[in-house]
PDB file of N, CA and C in Angstrom:
ATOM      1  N   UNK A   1      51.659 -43.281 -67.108  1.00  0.00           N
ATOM      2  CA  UNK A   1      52.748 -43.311 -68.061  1.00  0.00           C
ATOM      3  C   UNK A   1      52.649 -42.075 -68.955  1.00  0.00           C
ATOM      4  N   UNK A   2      53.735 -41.243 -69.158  1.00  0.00           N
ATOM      5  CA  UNK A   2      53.842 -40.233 -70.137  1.00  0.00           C
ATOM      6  C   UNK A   2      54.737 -40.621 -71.229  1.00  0.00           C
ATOM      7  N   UNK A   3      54.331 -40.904 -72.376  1.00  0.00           N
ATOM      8  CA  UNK A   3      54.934 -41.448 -73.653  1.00  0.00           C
ATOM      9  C   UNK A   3      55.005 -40.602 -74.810  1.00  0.00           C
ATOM     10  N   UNK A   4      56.149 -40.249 -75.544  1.00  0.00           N
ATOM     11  CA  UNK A   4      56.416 -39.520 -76.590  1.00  0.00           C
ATOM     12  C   UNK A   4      55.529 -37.737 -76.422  1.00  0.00           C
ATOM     13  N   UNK A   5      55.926 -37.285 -75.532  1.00  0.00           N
ATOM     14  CA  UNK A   5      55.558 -35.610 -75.245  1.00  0.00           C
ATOM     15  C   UNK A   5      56.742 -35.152 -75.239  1.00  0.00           C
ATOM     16  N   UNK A   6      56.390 -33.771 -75.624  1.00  0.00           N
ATOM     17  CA  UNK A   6      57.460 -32.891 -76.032  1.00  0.00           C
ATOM     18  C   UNK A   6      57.271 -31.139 -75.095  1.00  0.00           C
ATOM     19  N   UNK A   7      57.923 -31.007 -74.545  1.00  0.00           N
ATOM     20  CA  UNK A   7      57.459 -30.020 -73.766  1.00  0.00           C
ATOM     21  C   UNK A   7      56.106 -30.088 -72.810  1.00  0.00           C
ATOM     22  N   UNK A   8      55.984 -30.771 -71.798  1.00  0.00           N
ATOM     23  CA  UNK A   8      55.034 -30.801 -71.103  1.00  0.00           C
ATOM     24  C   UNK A   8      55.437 -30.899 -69.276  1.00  0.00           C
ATOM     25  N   UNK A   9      54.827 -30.199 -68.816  1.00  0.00           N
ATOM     26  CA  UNK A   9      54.801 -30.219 -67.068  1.00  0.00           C
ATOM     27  C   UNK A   9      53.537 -30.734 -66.390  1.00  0.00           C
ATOM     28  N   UNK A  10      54.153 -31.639 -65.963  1.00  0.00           N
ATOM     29  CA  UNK A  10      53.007 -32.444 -65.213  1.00  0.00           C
ATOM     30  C   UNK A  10      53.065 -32.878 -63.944  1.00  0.00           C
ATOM     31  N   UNK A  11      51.898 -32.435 -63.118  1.00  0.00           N
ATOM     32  CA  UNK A  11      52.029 -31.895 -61.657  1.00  0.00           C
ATOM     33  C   UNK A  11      50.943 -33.391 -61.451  1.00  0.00           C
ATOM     34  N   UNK A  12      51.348 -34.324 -60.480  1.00  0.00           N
ATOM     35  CA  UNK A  12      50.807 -35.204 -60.084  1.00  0.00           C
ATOM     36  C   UNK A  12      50.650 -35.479 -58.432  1.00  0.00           C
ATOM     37  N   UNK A  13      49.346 -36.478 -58.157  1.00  0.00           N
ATOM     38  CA  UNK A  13      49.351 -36.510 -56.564  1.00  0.00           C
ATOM     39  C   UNK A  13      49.753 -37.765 -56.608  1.00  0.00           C
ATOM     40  N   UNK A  14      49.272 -38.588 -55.351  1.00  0.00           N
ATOM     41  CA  UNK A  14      49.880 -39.368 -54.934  1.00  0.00           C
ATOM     42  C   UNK A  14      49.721 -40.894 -56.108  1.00  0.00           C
ATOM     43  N   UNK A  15      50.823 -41.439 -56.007  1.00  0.00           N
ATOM     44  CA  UNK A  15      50.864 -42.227 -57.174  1.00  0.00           C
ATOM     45  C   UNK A  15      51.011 -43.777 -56.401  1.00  0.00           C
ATOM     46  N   UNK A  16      49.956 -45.072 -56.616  1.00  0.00           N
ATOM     47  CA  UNK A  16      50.601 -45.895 -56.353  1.00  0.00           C
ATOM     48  C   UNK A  16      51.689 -46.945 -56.396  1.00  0.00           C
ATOM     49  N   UNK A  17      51.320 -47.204 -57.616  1.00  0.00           N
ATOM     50  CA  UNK A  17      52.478 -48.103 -58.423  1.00  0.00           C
ATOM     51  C   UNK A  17      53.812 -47.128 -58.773  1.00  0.00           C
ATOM     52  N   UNK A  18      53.748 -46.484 -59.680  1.00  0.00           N
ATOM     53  CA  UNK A  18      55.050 -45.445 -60.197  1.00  0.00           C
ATOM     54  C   UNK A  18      55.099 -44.798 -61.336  1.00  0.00           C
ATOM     55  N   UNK A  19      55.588 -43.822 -61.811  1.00  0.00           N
ATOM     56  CA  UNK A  19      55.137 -43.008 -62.972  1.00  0.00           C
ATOM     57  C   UNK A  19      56.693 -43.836 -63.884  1.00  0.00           C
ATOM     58  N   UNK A  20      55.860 -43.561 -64.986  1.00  0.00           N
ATOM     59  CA  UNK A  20      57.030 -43.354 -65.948  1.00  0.00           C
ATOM     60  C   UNK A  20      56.912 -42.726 -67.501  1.00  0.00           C
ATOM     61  N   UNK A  21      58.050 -42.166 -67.829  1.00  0.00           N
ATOM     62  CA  UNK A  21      57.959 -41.155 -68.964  1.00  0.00           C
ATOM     63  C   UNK A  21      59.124 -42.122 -69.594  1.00  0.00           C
ATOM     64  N   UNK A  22      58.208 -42.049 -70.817  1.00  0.00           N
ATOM     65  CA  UNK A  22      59.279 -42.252 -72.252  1.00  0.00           C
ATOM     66  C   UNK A  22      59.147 -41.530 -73.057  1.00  0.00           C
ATOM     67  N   UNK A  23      60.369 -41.467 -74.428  1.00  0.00           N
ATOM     68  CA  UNK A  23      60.620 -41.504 -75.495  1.00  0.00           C
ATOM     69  C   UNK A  23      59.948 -39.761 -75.488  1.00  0.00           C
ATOM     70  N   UNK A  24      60.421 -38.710 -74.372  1.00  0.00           N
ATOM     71  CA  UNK A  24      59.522 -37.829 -74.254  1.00  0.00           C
ATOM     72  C   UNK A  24      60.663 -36.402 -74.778  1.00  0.00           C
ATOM     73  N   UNK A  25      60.457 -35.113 -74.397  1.00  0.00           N
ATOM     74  CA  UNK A  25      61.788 -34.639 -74.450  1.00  0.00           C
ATOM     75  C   UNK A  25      61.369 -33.372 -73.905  1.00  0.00           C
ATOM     76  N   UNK A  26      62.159 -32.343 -72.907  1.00  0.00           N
ATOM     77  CA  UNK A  26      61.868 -31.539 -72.291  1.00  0.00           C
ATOM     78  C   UNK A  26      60.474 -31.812 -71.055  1.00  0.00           C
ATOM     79  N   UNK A  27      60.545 -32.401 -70.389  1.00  0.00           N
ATOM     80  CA  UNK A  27      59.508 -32.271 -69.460  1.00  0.00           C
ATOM     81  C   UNK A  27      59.728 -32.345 -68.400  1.00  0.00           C
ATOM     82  N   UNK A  28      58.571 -31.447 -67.526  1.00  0.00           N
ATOM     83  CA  UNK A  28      58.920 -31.420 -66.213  1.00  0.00           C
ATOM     84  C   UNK A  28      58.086 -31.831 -64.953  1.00  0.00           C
ATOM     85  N   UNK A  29      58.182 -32.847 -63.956  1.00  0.00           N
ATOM     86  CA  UNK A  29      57.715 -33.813 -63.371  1.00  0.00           C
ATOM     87  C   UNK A  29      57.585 -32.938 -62.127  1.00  0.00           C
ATOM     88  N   UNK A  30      56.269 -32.375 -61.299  1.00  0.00           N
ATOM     89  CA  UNK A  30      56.209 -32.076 -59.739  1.00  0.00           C
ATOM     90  C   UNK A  30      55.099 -32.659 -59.317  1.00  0.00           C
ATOM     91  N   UNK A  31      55.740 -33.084 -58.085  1.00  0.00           N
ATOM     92  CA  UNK A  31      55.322 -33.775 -57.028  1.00  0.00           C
ATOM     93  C   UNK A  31      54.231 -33.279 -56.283  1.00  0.00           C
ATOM     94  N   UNK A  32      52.983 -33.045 -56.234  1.00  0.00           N
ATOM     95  CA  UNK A  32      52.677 -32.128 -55.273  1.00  0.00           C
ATOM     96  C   UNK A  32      52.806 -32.038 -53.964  1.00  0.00           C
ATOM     97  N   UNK A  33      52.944 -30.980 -53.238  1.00  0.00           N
ATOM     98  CA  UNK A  33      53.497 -31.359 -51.713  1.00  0.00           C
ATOM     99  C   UNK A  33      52.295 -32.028 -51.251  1.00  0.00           C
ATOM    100  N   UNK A  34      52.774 -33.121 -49.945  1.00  0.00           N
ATOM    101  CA  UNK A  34      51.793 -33.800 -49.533  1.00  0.00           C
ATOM    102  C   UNK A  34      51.618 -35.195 -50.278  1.00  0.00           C
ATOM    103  N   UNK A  35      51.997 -35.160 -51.647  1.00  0.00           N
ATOM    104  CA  UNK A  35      52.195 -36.334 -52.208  1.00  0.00           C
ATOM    105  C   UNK A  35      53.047 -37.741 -51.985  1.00  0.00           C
ATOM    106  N   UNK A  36      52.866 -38.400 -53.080  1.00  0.00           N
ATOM    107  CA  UNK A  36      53.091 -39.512 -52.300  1.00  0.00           C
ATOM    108  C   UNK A  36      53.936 -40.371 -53.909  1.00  0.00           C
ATOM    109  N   UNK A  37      54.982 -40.481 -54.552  1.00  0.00           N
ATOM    110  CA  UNK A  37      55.448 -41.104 -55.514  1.00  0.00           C
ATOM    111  C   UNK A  37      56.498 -42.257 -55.308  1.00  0.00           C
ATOM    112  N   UNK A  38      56.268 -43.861 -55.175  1.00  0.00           N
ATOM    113  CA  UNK A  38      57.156 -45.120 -54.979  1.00  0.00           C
ATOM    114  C   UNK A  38      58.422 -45.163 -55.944  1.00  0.00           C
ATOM    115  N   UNK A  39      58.349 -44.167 -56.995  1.00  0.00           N
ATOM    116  CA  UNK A  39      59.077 -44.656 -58.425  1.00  0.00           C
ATOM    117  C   UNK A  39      59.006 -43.906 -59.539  1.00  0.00           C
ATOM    118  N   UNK A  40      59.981 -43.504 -59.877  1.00  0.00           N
ATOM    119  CA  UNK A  40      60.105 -43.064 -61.151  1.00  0.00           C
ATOM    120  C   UNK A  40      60.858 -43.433 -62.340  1.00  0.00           C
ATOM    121  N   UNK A  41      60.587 -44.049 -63.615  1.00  0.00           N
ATOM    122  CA  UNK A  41      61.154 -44.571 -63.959  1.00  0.00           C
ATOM    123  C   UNK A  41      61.534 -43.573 -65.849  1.00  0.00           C
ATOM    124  N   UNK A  42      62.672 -43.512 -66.108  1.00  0.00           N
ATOM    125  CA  UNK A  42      62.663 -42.583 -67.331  1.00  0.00           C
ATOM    126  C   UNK A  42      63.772 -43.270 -68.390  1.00  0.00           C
ATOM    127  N   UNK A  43      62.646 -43.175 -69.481  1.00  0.00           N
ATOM    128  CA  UNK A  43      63.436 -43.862 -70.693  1.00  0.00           C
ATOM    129  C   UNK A  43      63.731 -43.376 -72.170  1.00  0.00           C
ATOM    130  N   UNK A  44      64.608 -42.617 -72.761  1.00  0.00           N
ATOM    131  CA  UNK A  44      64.912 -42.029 -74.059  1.00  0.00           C
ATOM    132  C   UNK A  44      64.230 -40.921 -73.603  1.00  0.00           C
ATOM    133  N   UNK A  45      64.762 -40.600 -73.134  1.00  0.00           N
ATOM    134  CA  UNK A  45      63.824 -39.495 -73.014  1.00  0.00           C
ATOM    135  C   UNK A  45      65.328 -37.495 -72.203  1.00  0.00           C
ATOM    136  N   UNK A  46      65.112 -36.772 -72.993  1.00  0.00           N
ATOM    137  CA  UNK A  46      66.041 -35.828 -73.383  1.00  0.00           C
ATOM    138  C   UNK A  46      65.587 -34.450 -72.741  1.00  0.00           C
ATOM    139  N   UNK A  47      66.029 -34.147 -71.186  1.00  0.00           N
ATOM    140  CA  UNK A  47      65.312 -33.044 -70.825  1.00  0.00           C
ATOM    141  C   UNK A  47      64.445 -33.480 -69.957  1.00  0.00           C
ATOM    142  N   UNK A  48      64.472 -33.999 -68.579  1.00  0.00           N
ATOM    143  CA  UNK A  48      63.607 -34.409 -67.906  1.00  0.00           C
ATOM    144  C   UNK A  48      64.150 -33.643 -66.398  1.00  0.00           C
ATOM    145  N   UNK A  49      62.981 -32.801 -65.498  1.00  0.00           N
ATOM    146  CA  UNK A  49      63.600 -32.251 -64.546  1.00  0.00           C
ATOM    147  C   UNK A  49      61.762 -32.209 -63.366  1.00  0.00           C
ATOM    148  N   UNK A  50      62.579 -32.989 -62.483  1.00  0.00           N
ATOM    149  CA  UNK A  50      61.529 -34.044 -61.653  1.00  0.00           C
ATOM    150  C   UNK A  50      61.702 -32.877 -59.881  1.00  0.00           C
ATOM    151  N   UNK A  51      60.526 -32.772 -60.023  1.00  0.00           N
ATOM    152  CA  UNK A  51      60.761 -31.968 -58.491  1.00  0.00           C
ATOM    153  C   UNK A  51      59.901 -32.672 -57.501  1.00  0.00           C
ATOM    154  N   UNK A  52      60.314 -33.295 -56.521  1.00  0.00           N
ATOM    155  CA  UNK A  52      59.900 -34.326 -55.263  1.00  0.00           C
ATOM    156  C   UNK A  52      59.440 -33.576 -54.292  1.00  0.00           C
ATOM    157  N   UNK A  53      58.294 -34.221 -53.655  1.00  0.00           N
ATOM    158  CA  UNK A  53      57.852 -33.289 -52.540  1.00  0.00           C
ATOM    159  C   UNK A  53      58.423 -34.190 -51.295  1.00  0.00           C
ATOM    160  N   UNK A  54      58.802 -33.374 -50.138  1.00  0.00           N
ATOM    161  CA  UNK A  54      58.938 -33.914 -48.879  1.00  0.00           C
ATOM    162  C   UNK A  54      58.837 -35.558 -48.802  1.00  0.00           C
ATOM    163  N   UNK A  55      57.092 -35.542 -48.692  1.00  0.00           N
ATOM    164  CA  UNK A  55      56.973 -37.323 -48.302  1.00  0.00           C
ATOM    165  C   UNK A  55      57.753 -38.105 -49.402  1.00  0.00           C
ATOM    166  N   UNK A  56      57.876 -37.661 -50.806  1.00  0.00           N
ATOM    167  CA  UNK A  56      58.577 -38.967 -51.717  1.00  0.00           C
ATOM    168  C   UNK A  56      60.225 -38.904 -51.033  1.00  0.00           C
ATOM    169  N   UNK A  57      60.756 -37.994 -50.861  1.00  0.00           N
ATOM    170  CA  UNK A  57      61.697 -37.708 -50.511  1.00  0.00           C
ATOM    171  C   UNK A  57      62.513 -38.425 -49.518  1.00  0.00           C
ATOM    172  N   UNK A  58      61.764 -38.202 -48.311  1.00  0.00           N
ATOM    173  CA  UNK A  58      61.440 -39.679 -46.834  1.00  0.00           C
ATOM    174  C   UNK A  58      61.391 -40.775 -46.571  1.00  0.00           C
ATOM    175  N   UNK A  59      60.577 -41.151 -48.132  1.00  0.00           N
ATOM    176  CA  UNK A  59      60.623 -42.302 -48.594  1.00  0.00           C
ATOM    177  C   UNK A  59      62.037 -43.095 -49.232  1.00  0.00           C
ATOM    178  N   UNK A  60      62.089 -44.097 -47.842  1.00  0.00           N
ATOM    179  CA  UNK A  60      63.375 -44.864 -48.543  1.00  0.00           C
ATOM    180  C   UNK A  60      63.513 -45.587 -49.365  1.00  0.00           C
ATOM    181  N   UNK A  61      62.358 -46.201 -49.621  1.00  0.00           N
ATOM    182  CA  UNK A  61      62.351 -46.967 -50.409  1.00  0.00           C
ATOM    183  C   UNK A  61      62.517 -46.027 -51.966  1.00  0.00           C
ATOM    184  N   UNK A  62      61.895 -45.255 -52.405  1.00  0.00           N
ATOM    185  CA  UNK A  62      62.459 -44.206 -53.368  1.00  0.00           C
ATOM    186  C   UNK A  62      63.247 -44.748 -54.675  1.00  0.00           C
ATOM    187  N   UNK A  63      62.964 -44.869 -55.439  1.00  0.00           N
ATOM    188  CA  UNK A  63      64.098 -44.950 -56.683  1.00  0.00           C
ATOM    189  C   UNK A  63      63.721 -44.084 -57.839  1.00  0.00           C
ATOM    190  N   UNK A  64      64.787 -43.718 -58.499  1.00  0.00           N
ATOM    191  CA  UNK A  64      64.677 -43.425 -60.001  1.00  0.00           C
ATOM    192  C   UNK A  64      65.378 -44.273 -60.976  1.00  0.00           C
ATOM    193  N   UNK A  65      64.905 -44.827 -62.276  1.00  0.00           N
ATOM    194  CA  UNK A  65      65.825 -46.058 -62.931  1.00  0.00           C
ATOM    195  C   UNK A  65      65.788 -44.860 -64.170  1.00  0.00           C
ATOM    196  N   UNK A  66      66.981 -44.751 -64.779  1.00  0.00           N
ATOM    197  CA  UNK A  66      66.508 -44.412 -65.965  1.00  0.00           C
ATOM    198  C   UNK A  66      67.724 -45.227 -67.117  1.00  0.00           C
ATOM    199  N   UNK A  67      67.244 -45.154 -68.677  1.00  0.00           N
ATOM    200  CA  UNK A  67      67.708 -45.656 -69.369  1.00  0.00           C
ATOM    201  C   UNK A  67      68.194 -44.777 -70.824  1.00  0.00           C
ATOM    202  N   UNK A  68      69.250 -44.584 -71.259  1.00  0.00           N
ATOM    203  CA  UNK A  68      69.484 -43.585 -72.489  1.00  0.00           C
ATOM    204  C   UNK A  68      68.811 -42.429 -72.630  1.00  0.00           C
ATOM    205  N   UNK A  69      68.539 -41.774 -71.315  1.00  0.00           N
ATOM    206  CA  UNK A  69      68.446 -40.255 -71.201  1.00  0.00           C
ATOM    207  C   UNK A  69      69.320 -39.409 -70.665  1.00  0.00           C
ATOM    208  N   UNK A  70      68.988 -38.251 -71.336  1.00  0.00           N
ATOM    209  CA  UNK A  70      69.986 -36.939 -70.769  1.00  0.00           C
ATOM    210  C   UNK A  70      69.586 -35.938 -70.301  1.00  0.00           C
ATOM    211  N   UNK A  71      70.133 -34.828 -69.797  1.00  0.00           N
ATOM    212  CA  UNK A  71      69.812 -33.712 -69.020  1.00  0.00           C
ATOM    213  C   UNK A  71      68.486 -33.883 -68.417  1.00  0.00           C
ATOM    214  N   UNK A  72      68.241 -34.891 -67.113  1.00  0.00           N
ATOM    215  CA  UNK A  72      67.779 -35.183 -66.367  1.00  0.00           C
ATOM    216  C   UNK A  72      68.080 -34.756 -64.480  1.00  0.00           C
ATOM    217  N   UNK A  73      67.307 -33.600 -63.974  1.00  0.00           N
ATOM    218  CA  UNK A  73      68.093 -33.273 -62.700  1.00  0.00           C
ATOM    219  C   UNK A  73      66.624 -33.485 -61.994  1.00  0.00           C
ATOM    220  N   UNK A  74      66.713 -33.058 -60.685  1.00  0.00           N
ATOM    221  CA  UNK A  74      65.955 -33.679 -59.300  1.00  0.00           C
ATOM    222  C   UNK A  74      66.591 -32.609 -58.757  1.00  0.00           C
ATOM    223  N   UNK A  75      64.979 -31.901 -58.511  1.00  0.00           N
ATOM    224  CA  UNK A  75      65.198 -30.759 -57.310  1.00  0.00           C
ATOM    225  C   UNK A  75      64.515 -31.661 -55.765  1.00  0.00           C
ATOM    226  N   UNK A  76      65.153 -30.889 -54.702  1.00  0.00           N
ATOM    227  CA  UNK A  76      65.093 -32.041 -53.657  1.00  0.00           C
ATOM    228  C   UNK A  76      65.406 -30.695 -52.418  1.00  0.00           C
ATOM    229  N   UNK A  77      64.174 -30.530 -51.153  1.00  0.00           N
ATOM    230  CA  UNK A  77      64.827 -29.829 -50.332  1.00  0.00           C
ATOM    231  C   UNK A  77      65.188 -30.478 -49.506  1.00  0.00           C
ATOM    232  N   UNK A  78      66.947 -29.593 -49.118  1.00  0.00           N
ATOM    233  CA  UNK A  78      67.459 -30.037 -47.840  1.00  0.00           C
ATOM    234  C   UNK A  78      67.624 -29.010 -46.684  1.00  0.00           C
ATOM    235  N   UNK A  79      67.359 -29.142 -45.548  1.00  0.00           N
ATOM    236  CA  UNK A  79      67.488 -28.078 -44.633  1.00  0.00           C
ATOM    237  C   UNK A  79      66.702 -26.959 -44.627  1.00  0.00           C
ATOM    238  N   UNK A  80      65.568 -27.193 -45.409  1.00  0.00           N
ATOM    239  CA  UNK A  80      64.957 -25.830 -46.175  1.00  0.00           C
ATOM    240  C   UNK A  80      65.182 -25.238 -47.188  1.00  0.00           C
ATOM    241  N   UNK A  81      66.455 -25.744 -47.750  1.00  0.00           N
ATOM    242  CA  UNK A  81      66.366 -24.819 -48.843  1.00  0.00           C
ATOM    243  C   UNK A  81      65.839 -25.990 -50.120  1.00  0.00           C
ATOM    244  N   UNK A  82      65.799 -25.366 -51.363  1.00  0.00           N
ATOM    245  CA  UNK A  82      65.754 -26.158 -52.552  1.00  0.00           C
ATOM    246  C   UNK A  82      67.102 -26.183 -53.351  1.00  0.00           C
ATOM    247  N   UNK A  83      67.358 -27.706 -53.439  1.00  0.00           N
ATOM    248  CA  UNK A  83      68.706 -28.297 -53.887  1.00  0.00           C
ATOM    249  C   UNK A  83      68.461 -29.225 -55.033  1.00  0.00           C
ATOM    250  N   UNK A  84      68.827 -28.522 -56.468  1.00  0.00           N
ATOM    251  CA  UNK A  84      68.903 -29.087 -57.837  1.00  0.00           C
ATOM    252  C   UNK A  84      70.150 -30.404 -57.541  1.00  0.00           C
ATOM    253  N   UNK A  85      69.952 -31.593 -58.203  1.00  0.00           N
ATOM    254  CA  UNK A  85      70.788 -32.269 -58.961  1.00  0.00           C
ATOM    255  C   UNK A  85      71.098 -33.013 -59.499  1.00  0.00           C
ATOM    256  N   UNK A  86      72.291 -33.569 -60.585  1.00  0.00           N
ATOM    257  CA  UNK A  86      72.046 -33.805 -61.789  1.00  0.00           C
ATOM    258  C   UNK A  86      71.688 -35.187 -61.547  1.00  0.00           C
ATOM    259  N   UNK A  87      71.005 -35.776 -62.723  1.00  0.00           N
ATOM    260  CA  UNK A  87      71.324 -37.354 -62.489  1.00  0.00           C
ATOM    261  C   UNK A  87      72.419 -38.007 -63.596  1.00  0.00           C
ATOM    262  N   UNK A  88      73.460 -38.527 -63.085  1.00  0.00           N
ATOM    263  CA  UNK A  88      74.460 -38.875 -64.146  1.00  0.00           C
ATOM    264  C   UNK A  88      73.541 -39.656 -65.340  1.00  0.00           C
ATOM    265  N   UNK A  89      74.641 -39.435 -66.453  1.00  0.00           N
ATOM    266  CA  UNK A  89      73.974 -39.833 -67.664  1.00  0.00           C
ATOM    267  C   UNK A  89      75.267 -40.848 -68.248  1.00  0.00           C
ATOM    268  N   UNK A  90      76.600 -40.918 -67.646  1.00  0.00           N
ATOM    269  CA  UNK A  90      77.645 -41.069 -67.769  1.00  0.00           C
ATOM    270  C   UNK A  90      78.503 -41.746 -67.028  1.00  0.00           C
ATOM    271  N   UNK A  91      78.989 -43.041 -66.904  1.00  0.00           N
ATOM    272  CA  UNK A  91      79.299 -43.986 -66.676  1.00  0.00           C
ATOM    273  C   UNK A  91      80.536 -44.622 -66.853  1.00  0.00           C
ATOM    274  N   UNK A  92      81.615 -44.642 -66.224  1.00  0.00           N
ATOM    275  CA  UNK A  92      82.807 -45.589 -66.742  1.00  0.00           C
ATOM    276  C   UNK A  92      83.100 -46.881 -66.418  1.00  0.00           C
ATOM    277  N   UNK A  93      82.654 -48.119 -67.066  1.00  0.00           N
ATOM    278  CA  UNK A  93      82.909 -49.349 -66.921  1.00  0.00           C
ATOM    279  C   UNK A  93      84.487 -49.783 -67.163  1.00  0.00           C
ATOM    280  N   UNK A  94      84.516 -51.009 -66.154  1.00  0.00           N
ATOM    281  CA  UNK A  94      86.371 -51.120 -66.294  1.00  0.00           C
ATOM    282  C   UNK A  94      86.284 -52.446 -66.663  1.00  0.00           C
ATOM    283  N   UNK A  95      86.790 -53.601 -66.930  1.00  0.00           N
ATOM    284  CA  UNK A  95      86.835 -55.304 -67.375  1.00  0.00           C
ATOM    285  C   UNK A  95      87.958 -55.611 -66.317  1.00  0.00           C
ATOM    286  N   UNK A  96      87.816 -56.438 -65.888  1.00  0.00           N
ATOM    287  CA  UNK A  96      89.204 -57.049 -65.076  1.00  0.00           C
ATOM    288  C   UNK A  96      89.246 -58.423 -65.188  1.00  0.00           C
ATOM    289  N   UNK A  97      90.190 -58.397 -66.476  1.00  0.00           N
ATOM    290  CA  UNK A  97      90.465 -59.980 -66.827  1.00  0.00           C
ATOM    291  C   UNK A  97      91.528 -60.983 -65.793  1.00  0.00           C
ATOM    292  N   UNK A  98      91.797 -60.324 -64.878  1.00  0.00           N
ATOM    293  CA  UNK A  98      92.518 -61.438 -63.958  1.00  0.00           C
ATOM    294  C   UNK A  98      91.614 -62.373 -63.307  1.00  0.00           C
ATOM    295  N   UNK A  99      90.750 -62.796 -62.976  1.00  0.00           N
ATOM    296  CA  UNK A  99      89.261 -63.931 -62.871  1.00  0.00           C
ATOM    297  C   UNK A  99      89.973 -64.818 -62.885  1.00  0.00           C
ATOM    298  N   UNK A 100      89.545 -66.098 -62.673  1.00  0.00           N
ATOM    299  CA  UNK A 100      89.893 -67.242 -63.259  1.00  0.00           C
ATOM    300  C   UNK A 100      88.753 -67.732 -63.738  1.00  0.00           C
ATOM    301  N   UNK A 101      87.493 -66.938 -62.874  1.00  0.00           N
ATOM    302  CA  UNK A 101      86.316 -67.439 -63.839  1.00  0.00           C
ATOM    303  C   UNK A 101      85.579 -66.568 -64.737  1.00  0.00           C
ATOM    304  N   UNK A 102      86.436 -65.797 -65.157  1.00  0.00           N
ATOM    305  CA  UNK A 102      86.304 -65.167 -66.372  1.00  0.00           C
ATOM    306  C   UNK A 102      86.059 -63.288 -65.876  1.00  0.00           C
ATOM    307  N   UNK A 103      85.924 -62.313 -67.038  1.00  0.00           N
ATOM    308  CA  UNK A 103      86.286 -60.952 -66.515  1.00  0.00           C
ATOM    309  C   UNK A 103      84.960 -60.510 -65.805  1.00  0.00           C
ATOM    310  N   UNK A 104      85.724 -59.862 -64.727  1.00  0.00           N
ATOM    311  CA  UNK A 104      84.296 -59.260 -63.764  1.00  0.00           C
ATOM    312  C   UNK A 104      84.518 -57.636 -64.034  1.00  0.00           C
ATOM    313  N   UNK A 105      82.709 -57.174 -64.199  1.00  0.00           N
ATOM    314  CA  UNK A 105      82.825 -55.636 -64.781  1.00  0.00           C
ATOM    315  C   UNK A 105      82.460 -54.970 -63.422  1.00  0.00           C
ATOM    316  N   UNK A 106      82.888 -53.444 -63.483  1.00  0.00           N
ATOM    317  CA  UNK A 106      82.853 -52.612 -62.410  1.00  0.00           C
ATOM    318  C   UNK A 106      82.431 -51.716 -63.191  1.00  0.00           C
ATOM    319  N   UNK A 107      81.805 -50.899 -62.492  1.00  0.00           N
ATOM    320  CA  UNK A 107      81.288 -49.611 -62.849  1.00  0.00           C
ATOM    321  C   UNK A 107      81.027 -48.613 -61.606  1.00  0.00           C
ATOM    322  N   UNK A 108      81.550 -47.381 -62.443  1.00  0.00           N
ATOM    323  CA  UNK A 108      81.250 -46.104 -61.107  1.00  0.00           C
ATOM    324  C   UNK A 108      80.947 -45.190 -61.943  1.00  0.00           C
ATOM    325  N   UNK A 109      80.468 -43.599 -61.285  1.00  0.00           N
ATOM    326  CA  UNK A 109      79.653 -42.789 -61.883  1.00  0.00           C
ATOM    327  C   UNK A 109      80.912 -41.457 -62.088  1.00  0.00           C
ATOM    328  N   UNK A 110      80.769 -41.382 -63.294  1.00  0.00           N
ATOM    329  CA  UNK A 110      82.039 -40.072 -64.176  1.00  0.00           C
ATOM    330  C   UNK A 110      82.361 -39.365 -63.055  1.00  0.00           C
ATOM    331  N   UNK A 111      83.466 -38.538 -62.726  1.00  0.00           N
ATOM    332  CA  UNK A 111      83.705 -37.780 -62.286  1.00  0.00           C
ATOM    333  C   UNK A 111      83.347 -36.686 -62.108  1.00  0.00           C
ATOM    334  N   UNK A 112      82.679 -36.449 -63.155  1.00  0.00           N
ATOM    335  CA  UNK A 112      82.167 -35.329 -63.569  1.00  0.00           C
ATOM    336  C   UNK A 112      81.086 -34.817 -63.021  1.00  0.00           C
ATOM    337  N   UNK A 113      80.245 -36.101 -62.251  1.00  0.00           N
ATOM    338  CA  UNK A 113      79.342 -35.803 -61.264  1.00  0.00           C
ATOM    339  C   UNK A 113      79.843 -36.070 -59.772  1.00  0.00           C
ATOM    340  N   UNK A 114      81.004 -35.860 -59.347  1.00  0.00           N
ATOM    341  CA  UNK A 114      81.613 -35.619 -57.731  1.00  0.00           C
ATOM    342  C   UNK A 114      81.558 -34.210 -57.500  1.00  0.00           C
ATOM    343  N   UNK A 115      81.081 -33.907 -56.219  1.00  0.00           N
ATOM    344  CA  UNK A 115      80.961 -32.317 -55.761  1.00  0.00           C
ATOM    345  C   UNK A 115      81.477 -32.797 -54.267  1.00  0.00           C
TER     346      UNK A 115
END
């Protein structure tokens, strides 16, 4: 767990359980190649930029959860090359009160992150 750091890069190997950074701001997460990461999980945290090696990558099982953070991206190679990108921070929820058993919420990710 990385908790309340401020400018820090931290190069980790293989992880079993899953890393997670809070309440941190500017930091930067690499994978070492050959490594091995189930999870990443990021919370309040402002400035987070996570670089995955191959095997986490492969890994389907794979997640990132995060909660009230921003400028958070994931470098990731595809085809060989190295491919930055963002993780939305931004969200539009809709209500749809036609139900009969009351309003069901939807949510999709801003536009602003479609390429």
């Amino acid at each position: 767990m990385l908790e309340g750091c401020d400018n820090v890069t931290l190069k980790v190997d293989t992880i079993v359980s899953g890393l997670e950074i809070g309440n941190c701001k500017r930091v930067k997460v690499i994978v070492s190649p050959g490594a091995m990461v189930p999870s990443i999980t990021i919370d309040k945290t402002d400035g987070c930029h996570l670089t995955l090696s191959d095997e986490t990558q492969n890994n389907s099982d794979f997640l990132i959860t995060a909660a009230k953070s921003s400028e958070m991206n994931v470098m990731v190679t595809h085809e060989g090359e190295s491919v930055e990108k963002a993780l939305p921070e931004q969200f539009i929820y809709r209500l749809d009160f036609s139900h009969a058993s009351g309003p069901k919420v939807t949510s999709k990710v801003s536009d602003l992150y479609s390429s």
